[in-house]
Protein backbone atom coordinates (compact mmCIF):
# COMPACT_ATOMS: atom_id res chain seq x y z
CA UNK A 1 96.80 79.40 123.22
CA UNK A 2 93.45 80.36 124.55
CA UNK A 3 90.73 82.27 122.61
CA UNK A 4 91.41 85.30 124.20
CA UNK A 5 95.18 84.88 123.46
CA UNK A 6 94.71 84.41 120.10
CA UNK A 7 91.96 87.39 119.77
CA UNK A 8 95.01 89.49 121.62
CA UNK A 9 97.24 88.14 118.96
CA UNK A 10 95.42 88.55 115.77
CA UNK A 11 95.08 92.61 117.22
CA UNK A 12 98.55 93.15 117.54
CA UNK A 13 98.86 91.26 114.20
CA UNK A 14 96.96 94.19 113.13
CA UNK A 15 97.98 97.25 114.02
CA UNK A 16 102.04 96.18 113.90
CA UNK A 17 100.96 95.49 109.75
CA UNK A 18 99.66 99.33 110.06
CA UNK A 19 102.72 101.08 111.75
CA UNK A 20 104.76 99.44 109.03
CA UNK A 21 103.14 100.23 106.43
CA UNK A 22 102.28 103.95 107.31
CA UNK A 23 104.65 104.86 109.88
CA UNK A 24 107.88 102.85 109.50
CA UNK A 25 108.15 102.92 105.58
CA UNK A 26 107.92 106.81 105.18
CA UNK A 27 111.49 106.58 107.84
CA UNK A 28 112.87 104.01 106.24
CA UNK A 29 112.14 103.62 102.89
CA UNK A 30 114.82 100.73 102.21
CA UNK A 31 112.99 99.05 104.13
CA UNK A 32 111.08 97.40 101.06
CA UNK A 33 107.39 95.30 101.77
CA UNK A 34 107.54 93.67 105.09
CA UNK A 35 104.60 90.77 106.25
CA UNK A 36 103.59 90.11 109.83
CA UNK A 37 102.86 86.61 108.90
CA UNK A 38 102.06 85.64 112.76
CA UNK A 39 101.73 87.08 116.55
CA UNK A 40 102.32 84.41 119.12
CA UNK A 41 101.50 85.99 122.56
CA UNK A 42 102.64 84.47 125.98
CA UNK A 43 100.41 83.37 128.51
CA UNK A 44 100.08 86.78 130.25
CA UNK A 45 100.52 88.69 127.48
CA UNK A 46 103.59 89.76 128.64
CA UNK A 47 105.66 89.14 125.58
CA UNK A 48 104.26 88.82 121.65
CA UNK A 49 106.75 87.58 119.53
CA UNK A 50 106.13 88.66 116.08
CA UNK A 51 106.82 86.59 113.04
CA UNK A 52 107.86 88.68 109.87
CA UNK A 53 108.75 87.57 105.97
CA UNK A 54 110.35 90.46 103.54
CA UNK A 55 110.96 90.64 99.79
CA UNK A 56 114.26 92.62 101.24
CA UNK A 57 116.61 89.69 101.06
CA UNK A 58 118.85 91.73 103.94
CA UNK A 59 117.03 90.24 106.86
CA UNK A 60 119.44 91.43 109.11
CA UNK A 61 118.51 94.83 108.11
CA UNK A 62 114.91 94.16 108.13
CA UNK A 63 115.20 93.00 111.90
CA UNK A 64 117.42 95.84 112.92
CA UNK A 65 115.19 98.38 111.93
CA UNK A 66 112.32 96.58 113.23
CA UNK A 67 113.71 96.77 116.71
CA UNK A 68 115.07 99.96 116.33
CA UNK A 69 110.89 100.91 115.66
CA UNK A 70 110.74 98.47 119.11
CA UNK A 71 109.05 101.32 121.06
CA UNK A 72 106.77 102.98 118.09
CA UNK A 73 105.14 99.81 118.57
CA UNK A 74 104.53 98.67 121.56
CA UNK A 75 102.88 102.46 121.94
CA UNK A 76 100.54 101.65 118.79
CA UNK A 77 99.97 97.92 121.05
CA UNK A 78 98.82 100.08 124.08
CA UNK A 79 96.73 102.84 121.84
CA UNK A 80 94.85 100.68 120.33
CA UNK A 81 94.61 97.41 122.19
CA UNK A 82 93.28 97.54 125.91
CA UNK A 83 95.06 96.03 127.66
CA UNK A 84 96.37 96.46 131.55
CA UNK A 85 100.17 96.19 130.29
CA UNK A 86 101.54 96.37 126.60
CA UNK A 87 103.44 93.50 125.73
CA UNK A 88 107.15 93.60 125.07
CA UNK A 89 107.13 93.17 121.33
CA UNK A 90 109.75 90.60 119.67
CA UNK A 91 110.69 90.02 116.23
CA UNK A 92 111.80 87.28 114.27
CA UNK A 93 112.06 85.97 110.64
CA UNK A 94 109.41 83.62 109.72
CA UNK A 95 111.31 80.61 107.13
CA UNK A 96 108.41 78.77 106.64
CA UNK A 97 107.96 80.05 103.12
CA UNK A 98 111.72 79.15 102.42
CA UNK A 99 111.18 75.90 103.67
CA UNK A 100 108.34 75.29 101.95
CA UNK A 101 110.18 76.18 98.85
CA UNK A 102 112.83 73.85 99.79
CA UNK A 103 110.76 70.65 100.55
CA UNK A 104 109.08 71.37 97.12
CA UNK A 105 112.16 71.37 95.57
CA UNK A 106 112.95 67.95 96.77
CA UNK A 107 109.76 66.66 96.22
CA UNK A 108 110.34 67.50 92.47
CA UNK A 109 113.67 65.88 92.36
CA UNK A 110 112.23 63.01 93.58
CA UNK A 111 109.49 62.82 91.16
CA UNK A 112 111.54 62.79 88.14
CA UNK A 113 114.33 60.58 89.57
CA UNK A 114 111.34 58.18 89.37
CA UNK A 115 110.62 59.10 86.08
């Protein structure tokens, strides 16, 4: 990713974390604390996939009301990012902490089978 992706990124990284926290929560307050842990961004900035984590442990639920928010957004992206197009704003989970967990886990078991 160029430096100009990644400046594009870390914004959107930004001001998606805001509209959840302000914005999103007050509607839906089942919606529990919710991380943008990463913004990938395509080459033209045409589509910015963003990577979430939750302590909600209904992800499914997390994601649906994320997208249901799809168009909140991507008009927060285009207020306060200029750019010539807002990007069409993707979510997924972000695992990486559960993995993590899990390759710790086995790391452990392996240390004291050789104990």
């Amino acid at each position: 990713m160029s430096q100009r992706n990644e400046r594009i990124a870390e914004e959107i990284k930004k001001v998606l974390s805001e509209e959840i926290r302000t914005t999103v929560s007050d509607k839906e307050p089942d919606l529990g604390m919710v991380t943008i842990t990463e913004v990938e961004v395509t080459k033209e900035n045409e589509i910015a996939t963003a990577y979430f984590t939750s302590l909600n442990n209904n992800k499914e639920f997390v994601q649906d009301t994320l997208d249901k928010f799809n168009g909140l957004f991507r008009k927060a992206v285009a207020t306060n990012i200029r750019l010539r197009k807002a990007p069409e704003i993707q979510f997924k989970y972000d695992n990486s902490i559960e993995y993590g967990q899990k390759i710790e886990s086995l790391l452990s078991d392996i240390k004291k089978r050789e104990e």
